[in-house]
Every structure is written in C-alpha cells, then in structure tokens.
N, C-alpha and C. Protein backbone atom coordinates (compact mmCIF):
# COMPACT_ATOMS: atom_id res chain seq x y z
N UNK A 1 103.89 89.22 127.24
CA UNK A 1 102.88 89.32 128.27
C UNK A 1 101.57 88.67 127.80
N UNK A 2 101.00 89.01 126.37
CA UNK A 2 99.69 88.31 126.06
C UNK A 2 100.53 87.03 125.99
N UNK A 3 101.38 86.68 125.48
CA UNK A 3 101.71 85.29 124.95
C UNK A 3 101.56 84.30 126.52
N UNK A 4 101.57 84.53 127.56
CA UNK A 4 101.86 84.45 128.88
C UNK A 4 100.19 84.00 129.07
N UNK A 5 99.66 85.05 129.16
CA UNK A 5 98.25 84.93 129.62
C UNK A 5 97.55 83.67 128.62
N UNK A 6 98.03 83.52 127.29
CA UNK A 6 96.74 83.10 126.46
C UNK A 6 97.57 81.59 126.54
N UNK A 7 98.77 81.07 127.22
CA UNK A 7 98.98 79.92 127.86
C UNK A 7 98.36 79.43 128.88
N UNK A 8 98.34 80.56 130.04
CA UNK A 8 97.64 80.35 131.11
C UNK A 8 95.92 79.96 131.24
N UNK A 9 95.54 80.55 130.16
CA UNK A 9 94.03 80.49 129.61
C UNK A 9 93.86 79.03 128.94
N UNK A 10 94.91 78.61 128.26
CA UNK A 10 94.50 77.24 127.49
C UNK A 10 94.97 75.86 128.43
N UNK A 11 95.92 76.54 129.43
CA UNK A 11 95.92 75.24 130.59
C UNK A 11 95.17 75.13 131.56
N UNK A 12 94.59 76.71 131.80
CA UNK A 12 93.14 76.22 132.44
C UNK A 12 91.77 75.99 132.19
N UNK A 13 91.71 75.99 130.62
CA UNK A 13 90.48 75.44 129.83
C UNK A 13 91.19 73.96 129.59
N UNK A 14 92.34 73.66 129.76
CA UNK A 14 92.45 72.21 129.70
C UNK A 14 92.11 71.17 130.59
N UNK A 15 92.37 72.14 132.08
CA UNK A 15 92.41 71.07 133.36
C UNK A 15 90.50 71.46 133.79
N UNK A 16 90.00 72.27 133.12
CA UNK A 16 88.66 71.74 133.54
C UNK A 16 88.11 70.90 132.36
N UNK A 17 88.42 70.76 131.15
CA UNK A 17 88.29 69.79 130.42
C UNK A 17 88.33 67.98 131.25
N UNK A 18 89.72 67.72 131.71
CA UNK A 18 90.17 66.72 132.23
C UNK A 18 89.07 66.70 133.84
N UNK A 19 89.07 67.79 134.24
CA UNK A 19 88.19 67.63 135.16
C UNK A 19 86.95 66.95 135.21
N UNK A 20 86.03 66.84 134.09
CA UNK A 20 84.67 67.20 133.23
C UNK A 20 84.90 65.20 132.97
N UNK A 21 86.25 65.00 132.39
CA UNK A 21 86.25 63.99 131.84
C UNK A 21 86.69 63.00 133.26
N UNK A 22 87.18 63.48 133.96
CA UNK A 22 87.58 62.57 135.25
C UNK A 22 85.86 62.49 136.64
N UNK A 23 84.90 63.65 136.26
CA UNK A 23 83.78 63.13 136.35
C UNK A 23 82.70 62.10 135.72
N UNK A 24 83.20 62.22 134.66
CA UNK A 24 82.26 60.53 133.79
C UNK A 24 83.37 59.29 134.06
N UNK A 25 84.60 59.29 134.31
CA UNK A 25 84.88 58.32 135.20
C UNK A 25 85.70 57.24 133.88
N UNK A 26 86.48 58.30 133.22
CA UNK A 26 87.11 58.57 132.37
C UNK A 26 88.88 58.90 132.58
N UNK A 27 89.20 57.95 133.57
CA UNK A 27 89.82 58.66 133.90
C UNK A 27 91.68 58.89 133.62
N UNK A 28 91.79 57.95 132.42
CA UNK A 28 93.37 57.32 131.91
C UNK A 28 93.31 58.53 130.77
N UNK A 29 91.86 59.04 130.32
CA UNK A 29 91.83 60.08 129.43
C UNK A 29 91.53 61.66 129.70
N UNK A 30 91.29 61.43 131.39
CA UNK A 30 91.15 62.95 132.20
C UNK A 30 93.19 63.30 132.43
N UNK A 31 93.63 61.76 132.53
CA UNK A 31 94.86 62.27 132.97
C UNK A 31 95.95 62.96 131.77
N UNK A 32 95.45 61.90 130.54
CA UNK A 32 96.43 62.26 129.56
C UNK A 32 96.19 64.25 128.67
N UNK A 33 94.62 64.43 129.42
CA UNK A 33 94.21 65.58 128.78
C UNK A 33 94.95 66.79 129.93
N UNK A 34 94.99 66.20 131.02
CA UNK A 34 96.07 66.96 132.21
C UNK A 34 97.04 67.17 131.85
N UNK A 35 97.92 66.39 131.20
CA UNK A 35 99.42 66.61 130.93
C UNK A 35 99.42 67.23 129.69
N UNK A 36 98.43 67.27 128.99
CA UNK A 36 98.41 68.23 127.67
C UNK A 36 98.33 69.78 127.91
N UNK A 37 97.24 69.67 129.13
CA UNK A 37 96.90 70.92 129.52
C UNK A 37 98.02 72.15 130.03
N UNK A 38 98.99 70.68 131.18
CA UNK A 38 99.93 71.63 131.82
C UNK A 38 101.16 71.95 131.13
N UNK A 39 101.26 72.04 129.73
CA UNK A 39 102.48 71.27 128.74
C UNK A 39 102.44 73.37 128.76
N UNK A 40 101.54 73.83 127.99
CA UNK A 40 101.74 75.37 127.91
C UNK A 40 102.03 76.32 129.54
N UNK A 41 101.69 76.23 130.30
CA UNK A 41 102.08 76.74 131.73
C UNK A 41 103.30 76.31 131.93
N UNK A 42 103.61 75.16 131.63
CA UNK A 42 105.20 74.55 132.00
C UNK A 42 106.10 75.51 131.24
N UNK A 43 105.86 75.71 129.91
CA UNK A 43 106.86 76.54 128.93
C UNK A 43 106.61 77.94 129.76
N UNK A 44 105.58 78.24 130.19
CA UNK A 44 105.45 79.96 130.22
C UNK A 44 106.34 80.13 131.79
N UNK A 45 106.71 78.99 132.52
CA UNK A 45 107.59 79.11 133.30
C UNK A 45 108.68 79.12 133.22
N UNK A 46 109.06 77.84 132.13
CA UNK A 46 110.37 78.07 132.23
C UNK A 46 111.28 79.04 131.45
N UNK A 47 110.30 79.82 130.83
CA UNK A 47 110.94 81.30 129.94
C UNK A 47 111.07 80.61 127.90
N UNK A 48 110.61 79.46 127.81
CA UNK A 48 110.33 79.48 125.99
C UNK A 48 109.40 79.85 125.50
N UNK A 49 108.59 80.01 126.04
CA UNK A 49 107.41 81.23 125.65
C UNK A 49 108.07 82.58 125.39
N UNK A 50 108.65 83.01 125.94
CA UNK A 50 109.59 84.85 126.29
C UNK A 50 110.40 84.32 124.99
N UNK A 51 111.28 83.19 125.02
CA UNK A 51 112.18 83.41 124.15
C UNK A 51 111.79 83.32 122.98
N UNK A 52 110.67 82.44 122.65
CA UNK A 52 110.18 81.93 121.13
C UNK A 52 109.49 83.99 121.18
N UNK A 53 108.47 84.05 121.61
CA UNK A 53 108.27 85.59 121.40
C UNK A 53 109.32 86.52 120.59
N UNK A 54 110.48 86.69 121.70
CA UNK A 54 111.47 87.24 121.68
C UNK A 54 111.97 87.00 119.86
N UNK A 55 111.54 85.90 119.75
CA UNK A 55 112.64 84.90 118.34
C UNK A 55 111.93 85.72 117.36
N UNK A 56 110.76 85.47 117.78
CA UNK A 56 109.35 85.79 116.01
C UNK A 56 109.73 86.84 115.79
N UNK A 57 109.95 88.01 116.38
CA UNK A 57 110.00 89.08 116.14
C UNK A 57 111.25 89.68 115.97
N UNK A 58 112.34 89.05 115.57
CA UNK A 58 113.46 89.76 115.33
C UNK A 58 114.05 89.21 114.31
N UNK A 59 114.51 89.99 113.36
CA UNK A 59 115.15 89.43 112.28
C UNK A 59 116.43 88.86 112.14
N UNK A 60 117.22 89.10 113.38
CA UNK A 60 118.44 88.77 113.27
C UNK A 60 118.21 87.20 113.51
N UNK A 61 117.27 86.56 114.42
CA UNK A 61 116.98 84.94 114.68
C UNK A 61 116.50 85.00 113.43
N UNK A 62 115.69 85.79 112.43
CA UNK A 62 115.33 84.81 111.30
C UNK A 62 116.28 84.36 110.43
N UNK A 63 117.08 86.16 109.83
CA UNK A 63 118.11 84.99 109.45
C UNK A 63 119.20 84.24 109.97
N UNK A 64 119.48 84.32 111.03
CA UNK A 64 119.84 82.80 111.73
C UNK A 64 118.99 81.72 111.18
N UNK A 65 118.17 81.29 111.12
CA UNK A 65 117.46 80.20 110.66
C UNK A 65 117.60 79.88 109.29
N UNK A 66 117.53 81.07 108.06
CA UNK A 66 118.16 81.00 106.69
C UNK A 66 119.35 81.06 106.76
N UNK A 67 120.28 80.96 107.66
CA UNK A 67 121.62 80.34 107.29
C UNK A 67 121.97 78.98 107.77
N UNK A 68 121.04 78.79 109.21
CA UNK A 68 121.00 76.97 109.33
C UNK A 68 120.12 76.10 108.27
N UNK A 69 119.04 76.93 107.55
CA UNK A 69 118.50 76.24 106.38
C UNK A 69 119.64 76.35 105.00
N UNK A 70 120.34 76.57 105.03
CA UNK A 70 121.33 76.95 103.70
C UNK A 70 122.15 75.81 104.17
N UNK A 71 122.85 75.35 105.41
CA UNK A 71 123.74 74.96 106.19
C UNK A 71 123.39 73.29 105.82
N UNK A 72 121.97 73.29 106.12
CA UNK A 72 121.41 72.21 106.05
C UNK A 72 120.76 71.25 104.79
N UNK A 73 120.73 71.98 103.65
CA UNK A 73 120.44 72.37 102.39
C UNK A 73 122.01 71.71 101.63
N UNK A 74 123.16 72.62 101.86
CA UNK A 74 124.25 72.04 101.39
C UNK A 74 125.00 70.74 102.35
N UNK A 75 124.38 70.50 103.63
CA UNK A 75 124.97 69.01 104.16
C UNK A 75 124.49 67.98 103.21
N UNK A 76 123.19 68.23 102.82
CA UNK A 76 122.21 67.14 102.12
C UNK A 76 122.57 66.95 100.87
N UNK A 77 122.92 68.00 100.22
CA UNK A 77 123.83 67.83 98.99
C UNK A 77 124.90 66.84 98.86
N UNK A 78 125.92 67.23 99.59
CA UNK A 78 127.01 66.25 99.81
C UNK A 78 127.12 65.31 100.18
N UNK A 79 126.13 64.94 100.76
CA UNK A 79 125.59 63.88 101.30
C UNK A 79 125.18 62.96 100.16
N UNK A 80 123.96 63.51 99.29
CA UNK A 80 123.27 62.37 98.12
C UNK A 80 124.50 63.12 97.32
N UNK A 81 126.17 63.54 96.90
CA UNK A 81 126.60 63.43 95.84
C UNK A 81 127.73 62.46 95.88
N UNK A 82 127.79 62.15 97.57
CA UNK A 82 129.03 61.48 98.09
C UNK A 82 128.14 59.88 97.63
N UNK A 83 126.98 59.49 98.36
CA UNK A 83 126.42 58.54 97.89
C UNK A 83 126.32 58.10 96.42
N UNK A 84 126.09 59.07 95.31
CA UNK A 84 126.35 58.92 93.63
C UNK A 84 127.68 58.28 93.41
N UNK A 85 128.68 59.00 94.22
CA UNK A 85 130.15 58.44 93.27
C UNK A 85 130.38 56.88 94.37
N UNK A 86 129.59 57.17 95.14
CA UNK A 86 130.29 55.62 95.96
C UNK A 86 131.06 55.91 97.70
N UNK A 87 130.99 57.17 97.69
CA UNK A 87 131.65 56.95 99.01
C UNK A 87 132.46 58.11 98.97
N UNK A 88 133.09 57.92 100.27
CA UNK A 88 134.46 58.88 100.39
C UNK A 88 135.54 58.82 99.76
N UNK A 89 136.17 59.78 99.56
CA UNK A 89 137.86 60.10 99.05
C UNK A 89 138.66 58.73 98.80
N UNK A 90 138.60 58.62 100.31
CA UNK A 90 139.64 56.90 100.60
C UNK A 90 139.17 55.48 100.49
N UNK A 91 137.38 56.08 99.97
CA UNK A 91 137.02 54.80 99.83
C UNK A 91 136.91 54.56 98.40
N UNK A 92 137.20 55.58 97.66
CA UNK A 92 137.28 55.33 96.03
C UNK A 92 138.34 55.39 95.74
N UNK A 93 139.75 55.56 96.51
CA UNK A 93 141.04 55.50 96.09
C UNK A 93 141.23 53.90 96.27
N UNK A 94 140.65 53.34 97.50
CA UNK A 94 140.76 51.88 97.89
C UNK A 94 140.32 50.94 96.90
N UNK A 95 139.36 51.57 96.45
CA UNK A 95 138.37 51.10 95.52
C UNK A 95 139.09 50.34 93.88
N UNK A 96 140.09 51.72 93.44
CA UNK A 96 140.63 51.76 92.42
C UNK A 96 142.04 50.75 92.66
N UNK A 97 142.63 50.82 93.83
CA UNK A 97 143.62 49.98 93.73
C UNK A 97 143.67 48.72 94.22
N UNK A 98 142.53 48.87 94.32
CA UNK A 98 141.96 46.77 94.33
C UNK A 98 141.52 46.65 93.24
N UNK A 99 141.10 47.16 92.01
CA UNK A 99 140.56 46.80 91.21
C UNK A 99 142.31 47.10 90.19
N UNK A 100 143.37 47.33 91.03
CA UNK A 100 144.28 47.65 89.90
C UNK A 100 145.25 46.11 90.00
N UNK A 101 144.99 45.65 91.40
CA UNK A 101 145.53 44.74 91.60
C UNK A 101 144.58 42.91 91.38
N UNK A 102 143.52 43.49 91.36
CA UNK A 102 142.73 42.01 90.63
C UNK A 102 142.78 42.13 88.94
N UNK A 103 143.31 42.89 88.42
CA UNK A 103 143.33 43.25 87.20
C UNK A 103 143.74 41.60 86.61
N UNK A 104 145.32 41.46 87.58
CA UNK A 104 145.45 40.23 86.84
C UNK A 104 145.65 39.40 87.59
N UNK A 105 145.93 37.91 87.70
CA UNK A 105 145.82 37.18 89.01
C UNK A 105 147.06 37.05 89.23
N UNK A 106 147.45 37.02 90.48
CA UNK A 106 148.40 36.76 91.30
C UNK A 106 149.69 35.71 90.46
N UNK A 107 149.64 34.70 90.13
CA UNK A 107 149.32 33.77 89.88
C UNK A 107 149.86 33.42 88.06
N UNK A 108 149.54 34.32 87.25
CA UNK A 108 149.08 34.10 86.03
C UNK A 108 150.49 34.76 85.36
N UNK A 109 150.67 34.36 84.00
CA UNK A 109 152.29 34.93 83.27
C UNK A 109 151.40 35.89 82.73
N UNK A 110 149.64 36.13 82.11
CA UNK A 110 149.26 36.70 81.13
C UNK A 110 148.25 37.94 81.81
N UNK A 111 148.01 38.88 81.45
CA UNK A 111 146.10 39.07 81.79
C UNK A 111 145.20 38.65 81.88
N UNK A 112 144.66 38.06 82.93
CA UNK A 112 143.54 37.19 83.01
C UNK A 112 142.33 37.88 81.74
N UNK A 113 142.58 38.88 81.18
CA UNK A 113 141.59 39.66 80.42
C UNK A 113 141.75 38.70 78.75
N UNK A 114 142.35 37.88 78.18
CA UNK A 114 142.43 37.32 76.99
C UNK A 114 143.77 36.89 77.04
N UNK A 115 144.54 36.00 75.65
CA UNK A 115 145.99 35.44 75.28
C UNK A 115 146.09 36.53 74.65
N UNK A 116 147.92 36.18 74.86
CA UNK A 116 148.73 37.85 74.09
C UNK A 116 148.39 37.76 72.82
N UNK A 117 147.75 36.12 71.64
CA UNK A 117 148.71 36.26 70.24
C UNK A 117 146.64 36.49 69.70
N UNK A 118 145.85 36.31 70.71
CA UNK A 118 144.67 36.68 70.37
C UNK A 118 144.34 38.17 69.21
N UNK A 119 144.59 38.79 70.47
CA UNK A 119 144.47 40.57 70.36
C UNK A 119 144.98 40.63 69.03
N UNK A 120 146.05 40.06 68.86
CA UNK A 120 147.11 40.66 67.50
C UNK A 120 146.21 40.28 66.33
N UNK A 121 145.81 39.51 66.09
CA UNK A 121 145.30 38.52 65.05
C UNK A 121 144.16 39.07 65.15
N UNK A 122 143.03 39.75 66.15
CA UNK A 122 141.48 40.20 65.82
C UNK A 122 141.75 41.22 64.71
N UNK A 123 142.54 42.45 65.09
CA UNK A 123 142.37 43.65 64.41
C UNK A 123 142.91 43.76 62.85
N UNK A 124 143.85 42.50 62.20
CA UNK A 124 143.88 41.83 60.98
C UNK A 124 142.59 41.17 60.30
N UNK A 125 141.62 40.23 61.09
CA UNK A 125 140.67 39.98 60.59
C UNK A 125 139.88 41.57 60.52
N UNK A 126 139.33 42.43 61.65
CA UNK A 126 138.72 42.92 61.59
C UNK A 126 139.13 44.17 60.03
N UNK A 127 140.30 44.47 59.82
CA UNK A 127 140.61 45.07 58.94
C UNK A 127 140.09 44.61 57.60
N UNK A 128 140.13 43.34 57.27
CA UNK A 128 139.79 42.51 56.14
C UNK A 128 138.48 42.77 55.67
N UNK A 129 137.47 42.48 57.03
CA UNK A 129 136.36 42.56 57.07
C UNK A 129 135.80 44.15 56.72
N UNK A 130 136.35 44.48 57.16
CA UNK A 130 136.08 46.41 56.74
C UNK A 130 136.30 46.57 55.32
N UNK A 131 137.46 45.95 54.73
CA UNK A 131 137.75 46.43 53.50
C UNK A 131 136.38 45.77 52.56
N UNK A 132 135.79 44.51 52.63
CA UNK A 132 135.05 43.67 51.76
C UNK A 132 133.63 45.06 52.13
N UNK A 133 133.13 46.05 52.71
CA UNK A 133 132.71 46.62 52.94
C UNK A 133 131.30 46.71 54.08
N UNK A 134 130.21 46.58 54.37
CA UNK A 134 129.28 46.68 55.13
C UNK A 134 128.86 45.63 56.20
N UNK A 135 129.97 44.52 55.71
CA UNK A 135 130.02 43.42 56.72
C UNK A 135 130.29 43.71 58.11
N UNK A 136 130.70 44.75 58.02
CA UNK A 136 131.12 44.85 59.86
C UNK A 136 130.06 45.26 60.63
N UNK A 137 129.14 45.35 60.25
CA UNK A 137 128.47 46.02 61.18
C UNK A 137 127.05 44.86 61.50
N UNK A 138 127.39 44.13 60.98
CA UNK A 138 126.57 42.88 61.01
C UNK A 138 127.40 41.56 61.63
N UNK A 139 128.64 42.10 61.86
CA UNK A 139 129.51 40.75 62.38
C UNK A 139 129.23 40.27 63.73
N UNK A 140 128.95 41.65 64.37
CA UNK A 140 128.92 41.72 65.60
C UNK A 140 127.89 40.49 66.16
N UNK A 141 126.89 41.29 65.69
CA UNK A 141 125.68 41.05 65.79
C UNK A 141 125.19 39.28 65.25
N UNK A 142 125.83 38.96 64.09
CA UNK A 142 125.78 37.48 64.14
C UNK A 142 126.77 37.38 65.41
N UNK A 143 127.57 37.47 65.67
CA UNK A 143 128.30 36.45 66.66
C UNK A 143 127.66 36.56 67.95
N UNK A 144 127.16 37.72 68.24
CA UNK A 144 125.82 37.62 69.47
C UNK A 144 124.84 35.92 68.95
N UNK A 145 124.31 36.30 68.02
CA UNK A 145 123.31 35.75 67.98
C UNK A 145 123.66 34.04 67.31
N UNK A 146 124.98 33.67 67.18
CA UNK A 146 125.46 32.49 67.11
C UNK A 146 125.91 31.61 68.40
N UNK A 147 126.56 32.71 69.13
CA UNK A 147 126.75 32.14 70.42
C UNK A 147 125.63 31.96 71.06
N UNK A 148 124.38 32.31 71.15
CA UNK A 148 123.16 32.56 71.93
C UNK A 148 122.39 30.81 71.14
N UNK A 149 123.03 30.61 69.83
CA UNK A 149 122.42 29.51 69.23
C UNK A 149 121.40 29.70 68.75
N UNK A 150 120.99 31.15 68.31
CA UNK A 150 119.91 31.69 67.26
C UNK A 150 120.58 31.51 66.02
C-alpha cells in the first residue's frame, strides 16, 4: 500500500516537472521526463510493485535467488573450464584422432617424425658421451648454439 502511494507521488512530481519544462519550451526534454515519470504508475498497475514488495519480504524468494546465484556461479565455471581444456567431449576426442592420424603421412613407409636407423645410433652416442663424464650437459646446448651459428 505505501509502496503504491510513494509511486504515485514520484509520477506526479515527475509530470509537473515535464510540465515546468514543456513551459520554457523545452519540449523533446518535457517529453522524455514524461515517460520517466509514468514508468512507476505503469508498474503500480500492472501489479510489480505488489509482487517485488511481496518478493523483499519473504525468504523463501530470497533463497530462490541464492540458488539461481549458485546455479549461475557453477554455469560460469564450466563454462571458463570447458574453454581451458579446448572445448567439448567430442571436440577433444576429434581433436586427438586427427592428430593420431597426421601423426604420419598418408603417403610415407616411415614416421614423418625422423629415419628408423637414426634413433638407434643417438642413444649409443649419447651413452658414450655420458660415460667420458660432464659432457652431456653441455652437448645440448652447443648444438643449440651451433645450429643458430653462434
């Protein structure tokens, strides 16, 4: 009932506002202060005034609202965790078996990833190199910096 009246009070301190302003001849800003005015009378008719009232004061709408904020809270989650891994379910299963099938080319007897008699032959040198002792850990690192032409 007050909530009713103190609408009715601010749409008719609005429309003599607009009134006031549609006498200085003002009048694109008497109209827009009209439709501001009649914006609270409109609600107190059509009953969201009663209901928002009705809302504030009962706890069962509040927590209604802490369970659409919880609701809304864990959409957003899943949301930025689905975005982290890349996507959906089927779009990271798709994901993996295109990347299982470019692995090697169509095309090719070998792994496009290196030659078979390569591999065999690194981990003999690299053994060698381990045994002469502290060289390995500097091998790397020259061959960065040989290929680079430092």
């Amino acid at each position: 009932m007050i909530a009713e009246t103190v609408c009715s009070a601010v749409s008719a301190a609005g429309l003599g506002i607009a009134a006031v302003t549609a006498y200085r001849r003002r009048f694109l800003t008497a109209a827009r202060i009209a439709a501001y005015s009649l914006v609270p009378i409109g609600l107190v008719m059509t009953g969201v005034v009663e209901w928002l009232a009705d809302t504030a004061f009962s706890p069962v709408a509040w927590a209604g609202f802490g369970v659409l904020g919880v609701a809304w809270v864990l959409f957003m989650t899943t949301r930025a965790v689905e975005r982290r891994r890349g996507g959906t379910r089927k779009e990271r299963k798709e994901a993996r078996a295109a990347a299982r099938r470019d692995a090697v080319a169509p095309g090719a007897s070998a792994p496009s990833l290196g030659s078979g008699a390569r591999p065999a032959a690194e981990p003999a040198s690299r053994s060698a190199k381990a045994s002469r002792g502290g060289d390995d850990d500097f091998s790397d690192i020259e061959a960065i910096l040989k290929k680079h032409g430092i």
